[in-house]
Protein backbone atom coordinates (compact mmCIF):
# COMPACT_ATOMS: atom_id res chain seq x y z
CA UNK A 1 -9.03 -7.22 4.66
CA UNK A 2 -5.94 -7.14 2.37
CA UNK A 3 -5.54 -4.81 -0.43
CA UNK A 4 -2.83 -5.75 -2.98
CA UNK A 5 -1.32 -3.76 -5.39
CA UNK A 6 1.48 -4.29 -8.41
CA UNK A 7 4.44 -2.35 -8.14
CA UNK A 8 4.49 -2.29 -12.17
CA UNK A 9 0.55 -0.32 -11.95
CA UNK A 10 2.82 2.28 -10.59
CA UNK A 11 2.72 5.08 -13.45
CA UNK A 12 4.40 8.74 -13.77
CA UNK A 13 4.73 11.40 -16.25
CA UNK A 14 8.12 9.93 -16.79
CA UNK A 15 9.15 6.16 -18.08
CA UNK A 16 12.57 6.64 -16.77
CA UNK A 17 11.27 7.62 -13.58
CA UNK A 18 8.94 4.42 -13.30
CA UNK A 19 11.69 2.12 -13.91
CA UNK A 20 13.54 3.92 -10.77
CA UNK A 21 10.46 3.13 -8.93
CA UNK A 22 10.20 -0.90 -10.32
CA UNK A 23 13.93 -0.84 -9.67
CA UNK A 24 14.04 0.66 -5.99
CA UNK A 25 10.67 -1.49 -4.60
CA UNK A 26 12.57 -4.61 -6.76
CA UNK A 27 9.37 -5.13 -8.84
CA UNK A 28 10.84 -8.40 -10.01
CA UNK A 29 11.30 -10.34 -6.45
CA UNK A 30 8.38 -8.18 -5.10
CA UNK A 31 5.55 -7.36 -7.44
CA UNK A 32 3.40 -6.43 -5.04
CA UNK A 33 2.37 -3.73 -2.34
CA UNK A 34 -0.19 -5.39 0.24
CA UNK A 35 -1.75 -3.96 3.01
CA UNK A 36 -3.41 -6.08 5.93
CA UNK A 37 -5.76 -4.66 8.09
CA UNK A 38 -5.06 -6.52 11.47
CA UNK A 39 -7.45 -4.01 13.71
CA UNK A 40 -10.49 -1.27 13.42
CA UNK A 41 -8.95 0.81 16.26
CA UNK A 42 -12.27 3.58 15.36
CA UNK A 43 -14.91 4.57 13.77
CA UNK A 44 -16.80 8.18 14.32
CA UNK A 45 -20.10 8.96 12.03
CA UNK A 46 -21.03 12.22 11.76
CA UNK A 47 -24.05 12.93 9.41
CA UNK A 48 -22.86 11.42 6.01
CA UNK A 49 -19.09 11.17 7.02
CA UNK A 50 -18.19 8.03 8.50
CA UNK A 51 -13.91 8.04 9.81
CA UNK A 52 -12.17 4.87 10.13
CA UNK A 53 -9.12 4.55 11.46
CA UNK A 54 -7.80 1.08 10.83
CA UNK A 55 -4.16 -0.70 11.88
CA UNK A 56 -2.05 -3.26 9.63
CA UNK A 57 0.61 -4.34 7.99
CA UNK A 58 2.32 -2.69 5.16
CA UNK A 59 5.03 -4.76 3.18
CA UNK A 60 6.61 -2.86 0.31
CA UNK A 61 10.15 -4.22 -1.26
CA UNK A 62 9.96 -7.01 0.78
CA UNK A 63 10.03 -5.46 4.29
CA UNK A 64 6.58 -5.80 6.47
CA UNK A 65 6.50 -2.89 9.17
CA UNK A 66 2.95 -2.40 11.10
CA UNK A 67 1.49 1.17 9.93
């Protein structure tokens, strides 16, 4: 599973602030945050809550660390 989402879908309360944020994560080169679940390391039900923990990838600004 990979969720993908634009840097630019990033809002605040302040425009300045945003274009910090497109600036920082380089919204031009890299317009995207993805996530890519490499592993389901658990899952626990109990009643109607169901608890997932899942491993990936996370790349942000370019840089891919595992998360």
């Amino acid at each position: 599973m990979t969720v993908n989402i634009p840097v630019e879908s990033i809002k605040g309360k302040e425009k300045a602030m945003d274009k910090k944020t497109y600036e920082a994560f380089n919204s031009k080169k890299n317009p995207n945050i993805s996530f890519n679940m490499t592993k389901v390391s658990s899952i626990k039900v109990d009643g109607n809550n169901i608890d997932i923990v899942i491993n990936g990838n996370l790349t942000m600004a370019g840089e891919t660390r595992p998360v």
